[in-house]
Structures are given as structure tokens and as C-alpha cells.
N, C-alpha and C. Protein backbone atom coordinates (compact mmCIF):
# COMPACT_ATOMS: atom_id res chain seq x y z
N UNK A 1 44.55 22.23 19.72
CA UNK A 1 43.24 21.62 19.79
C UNK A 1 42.98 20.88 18.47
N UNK A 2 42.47 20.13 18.68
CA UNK A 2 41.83 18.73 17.32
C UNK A 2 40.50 18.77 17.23
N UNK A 3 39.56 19.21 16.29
CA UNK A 3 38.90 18.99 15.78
C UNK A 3 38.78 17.68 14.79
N UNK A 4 37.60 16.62 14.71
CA UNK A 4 37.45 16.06 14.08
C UNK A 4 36.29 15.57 13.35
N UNK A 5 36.57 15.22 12.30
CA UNK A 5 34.71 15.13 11.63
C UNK A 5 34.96 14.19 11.01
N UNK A 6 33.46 13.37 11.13
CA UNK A 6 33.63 11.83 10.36
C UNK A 6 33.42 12.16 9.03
N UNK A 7 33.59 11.87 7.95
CA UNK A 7 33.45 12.38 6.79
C UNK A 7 32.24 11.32 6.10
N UNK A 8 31.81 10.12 6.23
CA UNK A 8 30.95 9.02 6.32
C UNK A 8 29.53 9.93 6.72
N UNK A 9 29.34 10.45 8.49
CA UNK A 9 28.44 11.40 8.52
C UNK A 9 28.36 12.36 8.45
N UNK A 10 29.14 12.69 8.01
CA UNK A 10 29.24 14.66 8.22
C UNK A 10 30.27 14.81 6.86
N UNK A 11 29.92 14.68 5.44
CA UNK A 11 30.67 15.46 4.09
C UNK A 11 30.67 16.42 4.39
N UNK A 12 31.75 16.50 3.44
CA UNK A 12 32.28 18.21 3.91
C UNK A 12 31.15 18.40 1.99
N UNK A 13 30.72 19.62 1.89
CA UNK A 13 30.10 20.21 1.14
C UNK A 13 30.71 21.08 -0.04
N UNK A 14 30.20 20.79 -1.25
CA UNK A 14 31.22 21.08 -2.40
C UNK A 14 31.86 22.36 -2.08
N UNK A 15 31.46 23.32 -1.44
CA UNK A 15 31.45 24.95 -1.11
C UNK A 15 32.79 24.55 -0.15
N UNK A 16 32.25 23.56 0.93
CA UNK A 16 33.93 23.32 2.15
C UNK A 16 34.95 22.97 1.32
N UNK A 17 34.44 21.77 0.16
CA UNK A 17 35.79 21.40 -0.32
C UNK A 17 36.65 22.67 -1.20
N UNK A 18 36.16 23.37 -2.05
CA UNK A 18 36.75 24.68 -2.36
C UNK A 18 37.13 25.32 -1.88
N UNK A 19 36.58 25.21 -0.01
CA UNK A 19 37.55 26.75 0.53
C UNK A 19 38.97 25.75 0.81
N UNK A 20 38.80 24.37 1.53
CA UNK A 20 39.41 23.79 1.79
C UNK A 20 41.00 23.32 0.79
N UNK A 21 40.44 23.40 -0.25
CA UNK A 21 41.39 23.06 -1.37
C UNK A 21 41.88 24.38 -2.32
N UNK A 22 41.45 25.57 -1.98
CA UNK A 22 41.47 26.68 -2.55
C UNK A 22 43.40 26.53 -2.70
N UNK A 23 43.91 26.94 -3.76
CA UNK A 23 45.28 27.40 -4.08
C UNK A 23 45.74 25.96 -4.80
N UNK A 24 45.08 24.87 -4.33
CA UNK A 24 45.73 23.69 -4.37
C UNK A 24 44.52 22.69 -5.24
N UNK A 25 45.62 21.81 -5.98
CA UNK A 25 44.31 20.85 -6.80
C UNK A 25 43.92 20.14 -6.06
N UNK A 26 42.18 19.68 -6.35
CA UNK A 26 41.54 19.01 -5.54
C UNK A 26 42.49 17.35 -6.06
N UNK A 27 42.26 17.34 -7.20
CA UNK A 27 42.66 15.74 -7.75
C UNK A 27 43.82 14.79 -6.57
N UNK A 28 44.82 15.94 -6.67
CA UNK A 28 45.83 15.44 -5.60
C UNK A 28 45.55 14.60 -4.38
N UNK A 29 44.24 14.72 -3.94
CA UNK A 29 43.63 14.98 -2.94
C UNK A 29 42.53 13.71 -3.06
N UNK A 30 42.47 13.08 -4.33
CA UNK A 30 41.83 11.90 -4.65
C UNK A 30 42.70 10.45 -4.08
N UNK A 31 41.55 9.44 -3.79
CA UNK A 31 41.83 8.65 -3.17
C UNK A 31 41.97 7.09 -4.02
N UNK A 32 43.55 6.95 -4.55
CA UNK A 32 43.61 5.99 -5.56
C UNK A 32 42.60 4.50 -5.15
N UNK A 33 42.91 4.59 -3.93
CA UNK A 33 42.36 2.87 -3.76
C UNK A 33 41.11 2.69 -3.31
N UNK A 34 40.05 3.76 -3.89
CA UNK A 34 38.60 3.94 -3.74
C UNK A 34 38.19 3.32 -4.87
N UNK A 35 37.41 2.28 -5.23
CA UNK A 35 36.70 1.55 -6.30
C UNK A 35 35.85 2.55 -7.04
N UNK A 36 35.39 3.57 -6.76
CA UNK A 36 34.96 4.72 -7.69
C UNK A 36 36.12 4.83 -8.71
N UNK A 37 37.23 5.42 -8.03
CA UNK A 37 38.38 6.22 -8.27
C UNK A 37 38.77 5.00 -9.72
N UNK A 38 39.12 3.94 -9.17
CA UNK A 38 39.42 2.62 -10.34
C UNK A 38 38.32 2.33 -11.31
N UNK A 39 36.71 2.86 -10.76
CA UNK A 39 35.83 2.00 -12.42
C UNK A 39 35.87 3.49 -13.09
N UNK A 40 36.40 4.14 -12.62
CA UNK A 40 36.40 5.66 -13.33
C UNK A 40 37.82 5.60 -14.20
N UNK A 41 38.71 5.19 -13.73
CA UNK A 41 39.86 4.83 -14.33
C UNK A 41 40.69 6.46 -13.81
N UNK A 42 40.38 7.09 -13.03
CA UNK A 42 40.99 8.33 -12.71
C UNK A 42 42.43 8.92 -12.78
N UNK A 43 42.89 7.77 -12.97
CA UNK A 43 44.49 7.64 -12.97
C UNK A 43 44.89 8.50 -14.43
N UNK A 44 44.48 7.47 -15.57
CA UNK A 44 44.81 7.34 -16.78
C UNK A 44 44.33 8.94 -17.32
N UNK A 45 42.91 8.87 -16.98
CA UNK A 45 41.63 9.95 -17.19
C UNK A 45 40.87 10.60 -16.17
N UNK A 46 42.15 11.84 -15.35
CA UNK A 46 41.67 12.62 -13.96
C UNK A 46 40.57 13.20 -14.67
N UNK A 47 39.69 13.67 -13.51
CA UNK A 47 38.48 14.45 -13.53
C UNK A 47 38.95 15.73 -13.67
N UNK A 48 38.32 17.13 -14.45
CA UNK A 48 38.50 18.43 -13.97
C UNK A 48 38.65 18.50 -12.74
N UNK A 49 39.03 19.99 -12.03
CA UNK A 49 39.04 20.04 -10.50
C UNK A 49 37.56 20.40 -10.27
N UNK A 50 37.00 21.11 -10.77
CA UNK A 50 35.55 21.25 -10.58
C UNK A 50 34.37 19.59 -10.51
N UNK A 51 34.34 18.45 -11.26
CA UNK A 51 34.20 17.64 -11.25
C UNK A 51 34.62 16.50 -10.10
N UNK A 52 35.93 16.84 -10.25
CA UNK A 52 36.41 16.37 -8.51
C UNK A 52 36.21 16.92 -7.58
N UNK A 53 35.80 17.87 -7.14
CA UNK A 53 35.14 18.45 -5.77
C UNK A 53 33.92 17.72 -5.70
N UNK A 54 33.14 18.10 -7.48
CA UNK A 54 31.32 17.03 -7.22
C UNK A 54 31.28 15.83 -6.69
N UNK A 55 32.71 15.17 -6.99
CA UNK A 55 32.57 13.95 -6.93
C UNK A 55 32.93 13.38 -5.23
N UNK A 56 33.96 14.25 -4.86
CA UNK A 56 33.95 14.11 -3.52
C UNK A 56 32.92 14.04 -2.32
N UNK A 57 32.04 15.35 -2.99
CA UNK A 57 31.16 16.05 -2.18
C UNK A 57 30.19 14.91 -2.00
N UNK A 58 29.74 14.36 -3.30
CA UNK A 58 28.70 12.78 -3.55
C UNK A 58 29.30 11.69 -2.73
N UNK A 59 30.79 11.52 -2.67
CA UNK A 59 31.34 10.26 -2.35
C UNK A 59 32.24 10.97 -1.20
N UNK A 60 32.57 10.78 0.11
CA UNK A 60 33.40 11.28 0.70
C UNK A 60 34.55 9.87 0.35
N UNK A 61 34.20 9.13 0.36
CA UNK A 61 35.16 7.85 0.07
C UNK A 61 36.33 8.46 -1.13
N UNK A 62 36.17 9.09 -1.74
CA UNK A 62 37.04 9.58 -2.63
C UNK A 62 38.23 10.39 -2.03
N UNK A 63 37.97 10.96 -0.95
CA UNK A 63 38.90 11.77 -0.47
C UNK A 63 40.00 10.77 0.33
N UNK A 64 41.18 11.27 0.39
CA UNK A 64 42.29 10.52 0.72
C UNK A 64 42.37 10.55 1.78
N UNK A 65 42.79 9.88 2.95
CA UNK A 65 42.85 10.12 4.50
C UNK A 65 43.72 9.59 5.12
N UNK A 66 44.07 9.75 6.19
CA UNK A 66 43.42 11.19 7.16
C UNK A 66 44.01 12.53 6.30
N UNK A 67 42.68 13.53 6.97
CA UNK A 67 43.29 14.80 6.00
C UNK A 67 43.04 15.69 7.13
N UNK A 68 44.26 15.91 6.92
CA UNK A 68 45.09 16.98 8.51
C UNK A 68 45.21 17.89 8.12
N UNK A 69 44.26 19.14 8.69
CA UNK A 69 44.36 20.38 8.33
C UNK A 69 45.29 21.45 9.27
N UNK A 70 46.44 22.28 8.98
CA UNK A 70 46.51 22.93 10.52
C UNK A 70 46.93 24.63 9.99
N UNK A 71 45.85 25.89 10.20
CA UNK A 71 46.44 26.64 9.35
C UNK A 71 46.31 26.33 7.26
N UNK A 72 47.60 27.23 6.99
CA UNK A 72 47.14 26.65 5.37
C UNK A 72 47.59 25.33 5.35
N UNK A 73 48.43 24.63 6.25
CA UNK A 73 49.19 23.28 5.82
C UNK A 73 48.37 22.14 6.16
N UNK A 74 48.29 21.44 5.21
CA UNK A 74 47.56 20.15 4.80
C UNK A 74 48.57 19.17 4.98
N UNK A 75 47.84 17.62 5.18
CA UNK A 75 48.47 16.23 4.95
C UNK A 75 47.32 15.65 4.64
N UNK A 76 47.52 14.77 3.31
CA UNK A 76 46.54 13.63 3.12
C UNK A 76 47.15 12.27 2.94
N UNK A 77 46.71 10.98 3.79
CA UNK A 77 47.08 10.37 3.41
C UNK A 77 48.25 10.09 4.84
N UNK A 78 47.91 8.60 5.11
CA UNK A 78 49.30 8.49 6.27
C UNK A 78 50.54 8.69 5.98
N UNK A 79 50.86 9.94 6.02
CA UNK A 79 52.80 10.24 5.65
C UNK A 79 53.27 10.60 7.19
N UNK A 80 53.82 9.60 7.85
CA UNK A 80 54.32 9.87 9.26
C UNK A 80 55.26 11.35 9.57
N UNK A 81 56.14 11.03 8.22
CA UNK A 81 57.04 12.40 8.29
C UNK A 81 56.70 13.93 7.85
N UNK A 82 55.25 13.58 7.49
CA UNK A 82 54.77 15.01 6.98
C UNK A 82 53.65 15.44 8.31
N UNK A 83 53.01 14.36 8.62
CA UNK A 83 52.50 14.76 10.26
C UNK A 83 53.31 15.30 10.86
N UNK A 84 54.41 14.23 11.28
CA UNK A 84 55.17 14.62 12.32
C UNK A 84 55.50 16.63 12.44
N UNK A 85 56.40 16.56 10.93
CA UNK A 85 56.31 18.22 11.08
C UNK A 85 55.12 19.44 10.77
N UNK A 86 53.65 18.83 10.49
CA UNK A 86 52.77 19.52 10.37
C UNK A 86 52.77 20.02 11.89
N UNK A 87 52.39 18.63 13.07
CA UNK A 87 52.34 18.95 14.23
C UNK A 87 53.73 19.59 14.91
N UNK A 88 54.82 20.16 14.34
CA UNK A 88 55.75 20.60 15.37
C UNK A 88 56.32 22.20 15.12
């Protein structure tokens, strides 16, 4: 079954993004080609992980997509070959 949520209307909430990202850095999980992400310069000068959850939570645009949850295993970001075996 697929669940899906627009992230535009429905942010996930600094509290979701922590359970969501729990074990794992949020930063990873940042979305290079978001114009936040670039006047912030995030690359050069990442955010704490605490700071990057705020910032997500404010901006869902920050988060990388699609972000495929199934169980603990994650994909962000169109990687065909990491779908492919998330779903198999």
C-alpha cells in the first residue's frame, strides 16, 4: 500500500521530521537545487541537524524528493536503482 502526502499542503512537522530522520542526518536529506538551500550557501556552510529539521519544517521545498519511505528504508531523490530495490 502507498501512502502519499503533498508536502506543499501537508509539512511534515519538525517532531515528523525527527522521527522520520531519527538514526540518520537530516542534511543528507537537503535539497541542493532549492534557492533557499543556494542563498544560504548550504553546501560550503551545512546547517546543524537541529537547524535543518527547522528549516525544513518552515520550507518543505528544502526537502529532497520524492522521499520514499518503506519500513526503516528510505530513498530521496529520483535514484531508479535504489527504488527499484526499496520496492522489491
Amino acid at each position: 500500500m502507498l501512502n502519499e502526502r503533498d508536502l506543499g499542503r501537508n509539512p511534515l512537522s519538525e517532531d515528523e521530521l525527527k522521527v522520520l530522520f531519527a538514526g540518520r542526518d537530516p542534511r543528507d536529506f537537503l535539497n541542493p537545487r532549492n534557492e533557499q538551500y543556494r542563498e544560504m550557501n548550504m553546501k560550503e556552510k551545512p546547517p546543524s541537524q537541529a537547524d535543518a529539521i527547522r528549516l525544513m519544517a518552515k520550507n518543505p521545498n528544502l526537502i529532497r524528493r520524492p522521499l520514499v519511505v518503506r519500513g526503516r528504508k528510505m530513498v530521496a531523490g529520483y535514484d531508479e536503482q535504489a527504488l527499484v530495490e526499496l520496492t522489491s
